[in-house]
Structure formats: structure tokens, C-alpha cells
N, C-alpha and C. Protein backbone atom coordinates (compact mmCIF):
# COMPACT_ATOMS: atom_id res chain seq x y z
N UNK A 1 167.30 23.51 65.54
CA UNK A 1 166.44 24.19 66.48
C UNK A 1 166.35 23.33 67.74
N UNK A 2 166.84 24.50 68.58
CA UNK A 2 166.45 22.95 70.21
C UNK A 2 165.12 23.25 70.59
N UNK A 3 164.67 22.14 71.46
CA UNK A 3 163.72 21.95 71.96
C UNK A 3 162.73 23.19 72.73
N UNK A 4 163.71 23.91 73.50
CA UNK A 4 163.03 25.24 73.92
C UNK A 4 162.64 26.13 72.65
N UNK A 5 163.37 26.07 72.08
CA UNK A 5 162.71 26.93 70.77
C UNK A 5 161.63 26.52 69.75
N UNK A 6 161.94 25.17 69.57
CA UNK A 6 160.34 24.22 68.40
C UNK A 6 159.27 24.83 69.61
N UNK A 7 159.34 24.34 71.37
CA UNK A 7 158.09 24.72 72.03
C UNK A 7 157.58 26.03 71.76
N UNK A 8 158.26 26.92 72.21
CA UNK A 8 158.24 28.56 71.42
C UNK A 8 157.42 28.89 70.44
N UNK A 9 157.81 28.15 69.22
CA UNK A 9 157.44 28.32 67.81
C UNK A 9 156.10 27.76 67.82
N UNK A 10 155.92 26.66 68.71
CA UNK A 10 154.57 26.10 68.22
C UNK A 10 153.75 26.94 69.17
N UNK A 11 154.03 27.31 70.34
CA UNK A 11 153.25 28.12 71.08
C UNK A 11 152.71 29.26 70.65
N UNK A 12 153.82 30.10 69.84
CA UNK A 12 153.46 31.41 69.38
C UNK A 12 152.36 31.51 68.10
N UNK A 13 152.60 30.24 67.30
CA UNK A 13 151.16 29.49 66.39
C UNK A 13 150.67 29.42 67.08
N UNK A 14 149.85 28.41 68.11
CA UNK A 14 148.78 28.46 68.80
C UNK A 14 148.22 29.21 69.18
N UNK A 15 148.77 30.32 69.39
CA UNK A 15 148.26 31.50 70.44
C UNK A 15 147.64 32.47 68.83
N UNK A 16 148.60 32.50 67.44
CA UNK A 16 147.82 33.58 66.73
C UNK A 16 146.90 32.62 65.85
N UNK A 17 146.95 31.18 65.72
CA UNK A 17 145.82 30.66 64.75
C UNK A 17 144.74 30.66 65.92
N UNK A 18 144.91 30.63 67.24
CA UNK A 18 143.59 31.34 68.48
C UNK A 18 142.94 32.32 68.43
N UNK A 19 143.90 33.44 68.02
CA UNK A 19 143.56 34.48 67.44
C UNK A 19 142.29 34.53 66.01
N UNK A 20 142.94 34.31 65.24
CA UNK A 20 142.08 33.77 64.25
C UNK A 20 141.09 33.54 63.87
N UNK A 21 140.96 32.33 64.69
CA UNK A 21 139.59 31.16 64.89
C UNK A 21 138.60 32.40 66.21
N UNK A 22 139.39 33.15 66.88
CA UNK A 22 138.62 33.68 67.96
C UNK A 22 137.77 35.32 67.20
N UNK A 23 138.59 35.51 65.97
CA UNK A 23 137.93 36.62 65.28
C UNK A 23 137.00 36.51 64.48
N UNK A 24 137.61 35.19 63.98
CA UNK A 24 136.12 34.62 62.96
C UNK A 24 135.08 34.43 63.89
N UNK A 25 135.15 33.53 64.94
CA UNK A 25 133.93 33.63 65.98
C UNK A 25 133.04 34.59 65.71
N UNK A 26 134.00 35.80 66.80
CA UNK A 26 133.24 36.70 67.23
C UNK A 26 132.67 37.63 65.96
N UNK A 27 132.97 37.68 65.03
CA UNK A 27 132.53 38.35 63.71
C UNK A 27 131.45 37.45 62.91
N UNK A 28 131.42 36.44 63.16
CA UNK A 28 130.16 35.58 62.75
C UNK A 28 129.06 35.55 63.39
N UNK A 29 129.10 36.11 65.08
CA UNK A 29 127.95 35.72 66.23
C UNK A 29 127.73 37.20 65.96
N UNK A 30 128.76 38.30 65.77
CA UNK A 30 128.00 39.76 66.12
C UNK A 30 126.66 39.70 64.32
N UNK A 31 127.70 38.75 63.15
CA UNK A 31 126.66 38.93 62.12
C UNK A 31 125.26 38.22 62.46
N UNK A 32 125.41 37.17 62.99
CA UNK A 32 123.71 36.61 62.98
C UNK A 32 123.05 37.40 64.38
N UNK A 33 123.58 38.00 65.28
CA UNK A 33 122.58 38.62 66.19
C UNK A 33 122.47 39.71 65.29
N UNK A 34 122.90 40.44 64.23
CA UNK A 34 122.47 41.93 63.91
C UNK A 34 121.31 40.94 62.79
N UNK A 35 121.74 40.02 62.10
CA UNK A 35 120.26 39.68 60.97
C UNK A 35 119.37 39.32 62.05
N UNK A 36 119.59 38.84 63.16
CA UNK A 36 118.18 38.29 64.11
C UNK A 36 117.39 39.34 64.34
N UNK A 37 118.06 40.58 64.62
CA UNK A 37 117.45 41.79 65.35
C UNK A 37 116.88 42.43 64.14
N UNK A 38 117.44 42.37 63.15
CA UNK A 38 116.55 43.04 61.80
C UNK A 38 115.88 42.48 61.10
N UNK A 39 115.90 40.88 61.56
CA UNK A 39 114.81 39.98 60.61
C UNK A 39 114.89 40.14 58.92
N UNK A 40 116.62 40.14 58.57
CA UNK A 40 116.85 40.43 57.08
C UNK A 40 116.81 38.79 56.86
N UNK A 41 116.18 37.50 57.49
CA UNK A 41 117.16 36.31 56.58
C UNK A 41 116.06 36.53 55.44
N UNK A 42 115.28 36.69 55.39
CA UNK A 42 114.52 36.84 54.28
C UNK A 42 114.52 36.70 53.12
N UNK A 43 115.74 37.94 53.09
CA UNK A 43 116.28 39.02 52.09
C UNK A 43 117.86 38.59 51.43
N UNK A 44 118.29 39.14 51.05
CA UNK A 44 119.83 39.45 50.54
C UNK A 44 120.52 39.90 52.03
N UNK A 45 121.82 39.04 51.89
CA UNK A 45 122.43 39.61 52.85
C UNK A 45 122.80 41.23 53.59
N UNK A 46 122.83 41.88 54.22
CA UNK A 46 122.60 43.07 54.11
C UNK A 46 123.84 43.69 54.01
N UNK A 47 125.64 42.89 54.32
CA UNK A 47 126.83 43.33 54.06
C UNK A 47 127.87 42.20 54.06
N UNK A 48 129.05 42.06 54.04
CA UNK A 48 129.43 41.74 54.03
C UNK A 48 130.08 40.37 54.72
N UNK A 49 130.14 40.80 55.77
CA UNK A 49 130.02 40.48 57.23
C UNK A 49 128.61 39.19 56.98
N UNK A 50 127.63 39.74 57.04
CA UNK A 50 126.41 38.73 57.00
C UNK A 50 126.33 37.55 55.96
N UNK A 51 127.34 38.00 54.74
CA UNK A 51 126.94 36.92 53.68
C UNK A 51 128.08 35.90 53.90
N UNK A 52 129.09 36.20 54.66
CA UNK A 52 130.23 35.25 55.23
C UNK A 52 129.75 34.28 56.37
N UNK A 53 128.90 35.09 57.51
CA UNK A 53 128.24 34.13 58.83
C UNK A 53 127.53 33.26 57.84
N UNK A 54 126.82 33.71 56.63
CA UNK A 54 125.84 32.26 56.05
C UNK A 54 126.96 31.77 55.27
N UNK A 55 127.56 32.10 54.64
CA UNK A 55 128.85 30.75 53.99
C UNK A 55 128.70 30.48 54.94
N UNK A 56 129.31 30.79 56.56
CA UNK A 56 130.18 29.27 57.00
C UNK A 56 129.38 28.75 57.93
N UNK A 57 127.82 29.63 58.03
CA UNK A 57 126.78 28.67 58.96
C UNK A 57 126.02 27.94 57.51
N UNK A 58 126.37 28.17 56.71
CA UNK A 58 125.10 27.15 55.19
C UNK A 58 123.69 27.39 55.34
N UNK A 59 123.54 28.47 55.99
CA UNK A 59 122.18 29.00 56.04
C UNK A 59 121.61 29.67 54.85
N UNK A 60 122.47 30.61 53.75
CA UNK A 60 122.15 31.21 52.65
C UNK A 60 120.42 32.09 52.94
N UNK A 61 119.98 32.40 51.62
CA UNK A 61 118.86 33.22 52.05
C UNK A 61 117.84 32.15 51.61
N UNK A 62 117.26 32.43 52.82
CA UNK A 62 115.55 32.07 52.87
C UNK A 62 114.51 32.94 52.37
N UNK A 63 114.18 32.70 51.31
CA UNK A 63 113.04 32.94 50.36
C UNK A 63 111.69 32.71 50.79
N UNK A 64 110.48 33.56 51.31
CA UNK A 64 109.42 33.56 51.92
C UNK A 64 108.58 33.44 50.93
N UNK A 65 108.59 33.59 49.89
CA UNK A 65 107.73 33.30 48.12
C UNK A 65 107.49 32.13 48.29
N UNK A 66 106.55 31.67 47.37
CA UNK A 66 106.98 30.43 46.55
C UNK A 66 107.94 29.98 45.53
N UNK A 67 108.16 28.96 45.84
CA UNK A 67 109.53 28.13 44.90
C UNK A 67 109.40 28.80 43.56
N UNK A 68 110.29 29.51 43.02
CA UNK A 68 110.61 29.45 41.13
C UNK A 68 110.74 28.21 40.51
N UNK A 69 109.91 28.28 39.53
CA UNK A 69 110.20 26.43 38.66
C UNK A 69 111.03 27.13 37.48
């Protein structure tokens, strides 16, 4: 592979793992503004989408009870 082509190859990675990283973004910020606006952290996640933004923010659900022993 010559040189114009490895640049190529790594470019055309960069540009779709950008992709990627730019979907997870935006699919993690649209999930915590929709729990902000509905005030679900409360609760159980409300789909799918929402229980992924808390995996990868480590927020999980906040329990307004008292602690279970």
C-alpha cells in the first residue's frame, strides 16, 4: 500500500469512528434533556435510549425512598 493510500484509509476511519463517537453524543444529550424535562431520574429508565445515557454517564437511578437494608 503506498503512502497516498494508508493516508486515505486512515482518513476514511477517522471521519466514520467521528461519526460514531458524534452519534453516541448526540443520542446521549437528546436522552438526559428528555429525563430533565420529565423529571423521570427518580424512576426506572423510561426507554432505551435513557438507560444507555446512565450506563455511560454512571448516573443509574436515583431512589427518593429510604435506603433498603
Amino acid at each position: 500500500m503506498s503512502g497516498g493510500a494508508a493516508a486515505e484509509a486512515i482518513a476514511i476511519l477517522a471521519i466514520f469512528l467521528g461519526g460514531i463517537v458524534l452519534g453516541i453524543l448526540v443520542i446521549v444529550s437528546r436522552s438526559i434533556k428528555r429525563e430533565d424535562r420529565s423529571g423521570s431520574l427518580t424512576g426506572q429508565a423510561p426507554d432505551a435510549a435513557a438507560r444507555g445515557a446512565r450506563v455511560l454517564t454512571g448516573v443509574g437511578s436515583r431512589d427518593a425512598g429510604p435506603p433498603e437494608v
